[in-house]
Protein backbone atom coordinates (compact mmCIF):
# COMPACT_ATOMS: atom_id res chain seq x y z
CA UNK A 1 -15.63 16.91 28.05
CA UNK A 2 -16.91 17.30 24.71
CA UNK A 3 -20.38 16.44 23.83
CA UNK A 4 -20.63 14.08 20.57
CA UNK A 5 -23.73 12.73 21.45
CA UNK A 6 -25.39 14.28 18.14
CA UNK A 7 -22.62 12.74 15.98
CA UNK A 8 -23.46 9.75 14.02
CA UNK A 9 -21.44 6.63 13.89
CA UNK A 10 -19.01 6.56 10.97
CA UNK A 11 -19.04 4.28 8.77
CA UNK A 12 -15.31 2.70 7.80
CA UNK A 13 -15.26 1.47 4.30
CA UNK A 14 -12.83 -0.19 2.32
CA UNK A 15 -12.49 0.08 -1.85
CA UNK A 16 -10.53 -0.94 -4.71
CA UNK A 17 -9.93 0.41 -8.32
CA UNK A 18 -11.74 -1.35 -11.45
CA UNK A 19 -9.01 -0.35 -13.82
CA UNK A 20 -10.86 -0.37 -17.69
CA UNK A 21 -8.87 0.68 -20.55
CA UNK A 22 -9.75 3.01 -22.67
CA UNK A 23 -7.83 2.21 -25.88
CA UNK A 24 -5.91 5.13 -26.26
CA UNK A 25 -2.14 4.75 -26.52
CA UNK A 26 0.43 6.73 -27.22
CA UNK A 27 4.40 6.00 -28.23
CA UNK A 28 5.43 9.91 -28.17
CA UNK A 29 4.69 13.08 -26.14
CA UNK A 30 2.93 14.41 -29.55
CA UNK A 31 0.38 11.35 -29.17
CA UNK A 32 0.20 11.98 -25.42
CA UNK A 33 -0.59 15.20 -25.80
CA UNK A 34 -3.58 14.76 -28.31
CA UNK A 35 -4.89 12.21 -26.02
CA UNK A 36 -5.08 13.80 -23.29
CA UNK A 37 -7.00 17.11 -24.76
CA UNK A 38 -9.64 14.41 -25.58
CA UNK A 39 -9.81 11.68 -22.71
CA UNK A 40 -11.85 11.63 -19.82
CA UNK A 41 -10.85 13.48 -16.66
CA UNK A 42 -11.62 9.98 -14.83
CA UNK A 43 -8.38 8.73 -16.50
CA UNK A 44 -6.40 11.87 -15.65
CA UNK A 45 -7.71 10.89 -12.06
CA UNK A 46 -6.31 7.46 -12.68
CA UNK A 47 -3.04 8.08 -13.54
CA UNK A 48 -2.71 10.75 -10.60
CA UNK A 49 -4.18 8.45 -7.94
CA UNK A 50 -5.02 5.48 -8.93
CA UNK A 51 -1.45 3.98 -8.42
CA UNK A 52 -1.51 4.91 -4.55
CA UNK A 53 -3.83 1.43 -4.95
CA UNK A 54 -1.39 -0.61 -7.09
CA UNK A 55 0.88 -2.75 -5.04
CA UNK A 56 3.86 -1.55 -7.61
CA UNK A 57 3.43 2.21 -6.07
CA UNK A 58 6.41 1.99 -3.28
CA UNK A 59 8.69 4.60 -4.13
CA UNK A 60 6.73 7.72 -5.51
CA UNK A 61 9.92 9.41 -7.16
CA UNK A 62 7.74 9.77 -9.65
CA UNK A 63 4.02 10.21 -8.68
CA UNK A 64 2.56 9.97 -11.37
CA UNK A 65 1.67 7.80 -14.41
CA UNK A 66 2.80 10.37 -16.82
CA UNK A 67 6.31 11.12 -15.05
CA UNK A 68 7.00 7.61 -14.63
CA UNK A 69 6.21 6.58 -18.63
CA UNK A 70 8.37 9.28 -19.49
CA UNK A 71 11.31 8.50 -17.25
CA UNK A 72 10.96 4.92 -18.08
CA UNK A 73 10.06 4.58 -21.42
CA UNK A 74 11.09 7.98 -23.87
CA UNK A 75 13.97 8.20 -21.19
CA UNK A 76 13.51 12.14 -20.82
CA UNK A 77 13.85 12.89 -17.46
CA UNK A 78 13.73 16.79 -17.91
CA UNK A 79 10.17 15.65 -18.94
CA UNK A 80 9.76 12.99 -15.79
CA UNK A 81 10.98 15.99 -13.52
CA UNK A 82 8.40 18.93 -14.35
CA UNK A 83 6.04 16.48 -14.61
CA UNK A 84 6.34 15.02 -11.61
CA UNK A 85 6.22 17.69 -8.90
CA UNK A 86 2.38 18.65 -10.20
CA UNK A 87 0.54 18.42 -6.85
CA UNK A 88 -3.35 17.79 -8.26
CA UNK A 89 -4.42 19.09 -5.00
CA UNK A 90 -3.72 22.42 -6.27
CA UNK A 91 -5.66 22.64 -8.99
CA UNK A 92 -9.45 23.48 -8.58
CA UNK A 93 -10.74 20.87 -11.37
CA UNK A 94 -9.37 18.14 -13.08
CA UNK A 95 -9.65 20.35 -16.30
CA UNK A 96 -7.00 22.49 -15.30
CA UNK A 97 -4.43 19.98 -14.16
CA UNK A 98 -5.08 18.38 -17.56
CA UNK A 99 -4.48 21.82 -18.88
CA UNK A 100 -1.19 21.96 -17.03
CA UNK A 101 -0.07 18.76 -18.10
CA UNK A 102 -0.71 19.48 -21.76
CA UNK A 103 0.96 22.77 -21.40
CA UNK A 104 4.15 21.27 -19.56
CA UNK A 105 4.20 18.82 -23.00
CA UNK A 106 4.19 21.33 -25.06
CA UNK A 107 6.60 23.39 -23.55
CA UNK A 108 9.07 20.19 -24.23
CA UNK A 109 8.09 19.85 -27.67
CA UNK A 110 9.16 23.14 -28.24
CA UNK A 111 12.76 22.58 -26.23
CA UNK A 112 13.01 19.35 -28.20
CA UNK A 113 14.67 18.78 -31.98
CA UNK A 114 13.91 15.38 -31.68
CA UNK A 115 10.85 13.53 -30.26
CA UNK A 116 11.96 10.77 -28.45
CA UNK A 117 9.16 7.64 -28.87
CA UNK A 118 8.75 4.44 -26.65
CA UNK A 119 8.80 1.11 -27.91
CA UNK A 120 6.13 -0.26 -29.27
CA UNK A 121 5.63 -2.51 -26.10
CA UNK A 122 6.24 0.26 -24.00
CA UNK A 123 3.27 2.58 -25.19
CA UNK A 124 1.49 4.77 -22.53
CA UNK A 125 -2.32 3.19 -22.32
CA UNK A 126 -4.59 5.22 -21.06
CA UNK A 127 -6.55 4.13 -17.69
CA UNK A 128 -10.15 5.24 -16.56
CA UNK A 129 -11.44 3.04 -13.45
CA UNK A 130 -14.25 2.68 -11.40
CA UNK A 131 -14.39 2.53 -7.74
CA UNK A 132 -15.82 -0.72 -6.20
CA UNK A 133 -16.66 0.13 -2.35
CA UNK A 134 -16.98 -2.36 0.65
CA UNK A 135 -18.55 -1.92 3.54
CA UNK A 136 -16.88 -2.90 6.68
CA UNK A 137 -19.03 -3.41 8.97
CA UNK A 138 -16.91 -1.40 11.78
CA UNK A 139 -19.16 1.75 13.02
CA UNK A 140 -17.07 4.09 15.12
CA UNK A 141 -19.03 5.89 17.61
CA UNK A 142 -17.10 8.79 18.62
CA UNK A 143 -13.73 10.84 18.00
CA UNK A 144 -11.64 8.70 20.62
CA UNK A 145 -12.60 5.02 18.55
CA UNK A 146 -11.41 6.50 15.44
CA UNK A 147 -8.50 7.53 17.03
CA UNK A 148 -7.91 4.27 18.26
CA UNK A 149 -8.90 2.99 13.92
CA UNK A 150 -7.15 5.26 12.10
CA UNK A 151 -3.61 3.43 12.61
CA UNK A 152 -4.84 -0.45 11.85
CA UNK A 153 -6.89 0.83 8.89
CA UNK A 154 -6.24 -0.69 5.47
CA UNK A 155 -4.35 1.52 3.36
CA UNK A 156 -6.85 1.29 0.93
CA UNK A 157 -9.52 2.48 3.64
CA UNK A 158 -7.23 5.23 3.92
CA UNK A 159 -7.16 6.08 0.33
CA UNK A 160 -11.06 5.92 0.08
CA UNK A 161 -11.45 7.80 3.06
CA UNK A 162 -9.01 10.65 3.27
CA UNK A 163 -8.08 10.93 -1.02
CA UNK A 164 -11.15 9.50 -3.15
CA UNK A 165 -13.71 11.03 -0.40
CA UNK A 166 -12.69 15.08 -2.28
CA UNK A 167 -14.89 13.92 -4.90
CA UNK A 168 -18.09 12.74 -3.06
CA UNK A 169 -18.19 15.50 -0.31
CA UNK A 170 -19.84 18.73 -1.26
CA UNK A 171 -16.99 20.36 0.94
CA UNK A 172 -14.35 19.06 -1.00
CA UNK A 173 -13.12 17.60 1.91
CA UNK A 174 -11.87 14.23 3.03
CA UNK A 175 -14.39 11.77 5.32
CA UNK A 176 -12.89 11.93 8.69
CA UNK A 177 -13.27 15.93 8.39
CA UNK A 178 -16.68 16.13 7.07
CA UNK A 179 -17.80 13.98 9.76
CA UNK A 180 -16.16 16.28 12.33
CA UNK A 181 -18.12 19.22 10.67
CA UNK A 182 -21.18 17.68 12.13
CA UNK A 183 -20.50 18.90 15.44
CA UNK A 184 -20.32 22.07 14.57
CA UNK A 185 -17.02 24.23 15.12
CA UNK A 186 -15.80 22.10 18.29
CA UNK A 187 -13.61 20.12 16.00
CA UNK A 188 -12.00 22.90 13.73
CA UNK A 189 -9.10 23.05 15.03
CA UNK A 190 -8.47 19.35 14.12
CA UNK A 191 -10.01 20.00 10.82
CA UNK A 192 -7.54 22.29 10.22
CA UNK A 193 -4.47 20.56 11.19
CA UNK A 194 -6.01 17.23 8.75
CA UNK A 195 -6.17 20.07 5.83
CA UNK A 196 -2.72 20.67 6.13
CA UNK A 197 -1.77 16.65 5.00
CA UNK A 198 -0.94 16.78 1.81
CA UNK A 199 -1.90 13.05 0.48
CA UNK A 200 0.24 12.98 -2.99
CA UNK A 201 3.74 12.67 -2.21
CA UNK A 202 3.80 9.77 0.14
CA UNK A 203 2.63 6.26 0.05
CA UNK A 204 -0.67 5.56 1.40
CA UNK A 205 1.28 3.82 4.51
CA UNK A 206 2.99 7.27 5.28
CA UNK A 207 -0.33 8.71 4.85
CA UNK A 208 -1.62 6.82 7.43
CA UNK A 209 1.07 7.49 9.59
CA UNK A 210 0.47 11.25 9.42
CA UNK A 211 -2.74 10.79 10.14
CA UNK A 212 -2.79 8.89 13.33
CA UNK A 213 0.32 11.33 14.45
CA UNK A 214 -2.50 14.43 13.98
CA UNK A 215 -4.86 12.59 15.81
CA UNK A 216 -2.47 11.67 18.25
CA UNK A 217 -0.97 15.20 18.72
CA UNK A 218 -4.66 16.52 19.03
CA UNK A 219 -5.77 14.18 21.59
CA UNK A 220 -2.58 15.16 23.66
CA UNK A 221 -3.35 19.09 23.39
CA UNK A 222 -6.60 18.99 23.23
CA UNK A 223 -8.21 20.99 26.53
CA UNK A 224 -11.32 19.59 26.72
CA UNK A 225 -9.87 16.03 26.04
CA UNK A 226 -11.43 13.79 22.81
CA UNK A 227 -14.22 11.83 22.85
């Protein structure tokens, strides 16, 4: 049996996005491009992330706010395509996958004659937003209660804990993990197998499927049995 008697509680928190514009739009990939070598990286964040939150975001063919805009609205689906299979999660900083976005544009521009530009009602706006964070209340004691959580979690629990949490931990990591790293090494070969869920390309009900299948498939190999 595994002793977790040093582990504190963990907290289960719930969030949703503030969404604030920024009053940048743009009708062509030209405009898109200067934008984005002078917004924020919050709304590059946004537009990566931000729609796991919006209730729209149930078929992630295209993942992202830039792919989607320019399948949808310039109607260039070369563009929608390259853009769309950029996993953030492998980029170190949210400078570089802005980099790699503005490179992928460019790269079109110079394949393109002709520009293609949205309608004026179609425009991309860019997004920054600020997290707003609830607390729930529920305090999970030990490895086997949050086993027993992760499944009825709200998907936006899910998104705060396991997505939004790589940008608060100083591991990079998600919650659940960095709790686990509390006990020391006991818990790394769960760690591990969490690491290897990639959070972009599904909705943030399939990620919470995968999750509680890791935890389940843990708890079922695990020698020394979870608690």
């Amino acid at each position: 049996m595994k002793n977790t008697s040093k582990m504190q509680p963990f907290a289960v928190k719930d969030c949703t996005l503030a969404a604030i514009a920024t009053g940048r739009r743009a009708q062509n990939l030209r405009e898109l491009r200067d934008h984005l070598n002078e917004v924020d990286t919050d709304s590059v964040y946004y537009h990566f992330w931000g729609s796991r939150l919006r209730p729209k975001f149930d078929e992630p063919e295209y993942n992202n706010d830039f792919a989607s805009w320019s399948h949808r609205c310039l109607r260039d689906d070369v563009m929608a395509e390259r853009l769309s299979v950029i996993d953030p999660r492998d980029y170190d900083t949210l400078d570089e996958l802005r980099q790699e976005i503005i490179d992928l544009i460019e790269y079109r521009l110079d394949e393109r004659e002709f520009v293609p530009w949205a309608k004026t009602d179609e425009q991309f706006s860019f997004i920054r937003s600020q997290i707003v964070v609830f607390d729930t209340g529920i305090k999970l004691k030990s490895l086997r209660h949050l086993m027993s959580a992760i499944s009825t979690m709200s998907t936006s629990s899910i998104y705060y804990h396991f997505i939004d949490a790589r940008r608060r931990t100083d591991t990079g990591t998600d919650d659940f993990s960095y709790w686990l790293q509390s006990s020391g090494e006991i818990y790394d070969v769960l760690i591990s197998k969490l690491a290897d869920v990639d959070p972009y390309f599904v909705t943030l009900s399939d990620l919470r499927e995968q999750l509680a299948s890791v935890f389940t498939t843990y708890a079922s190999e695990d020698r020394g049995g979870a608690t």
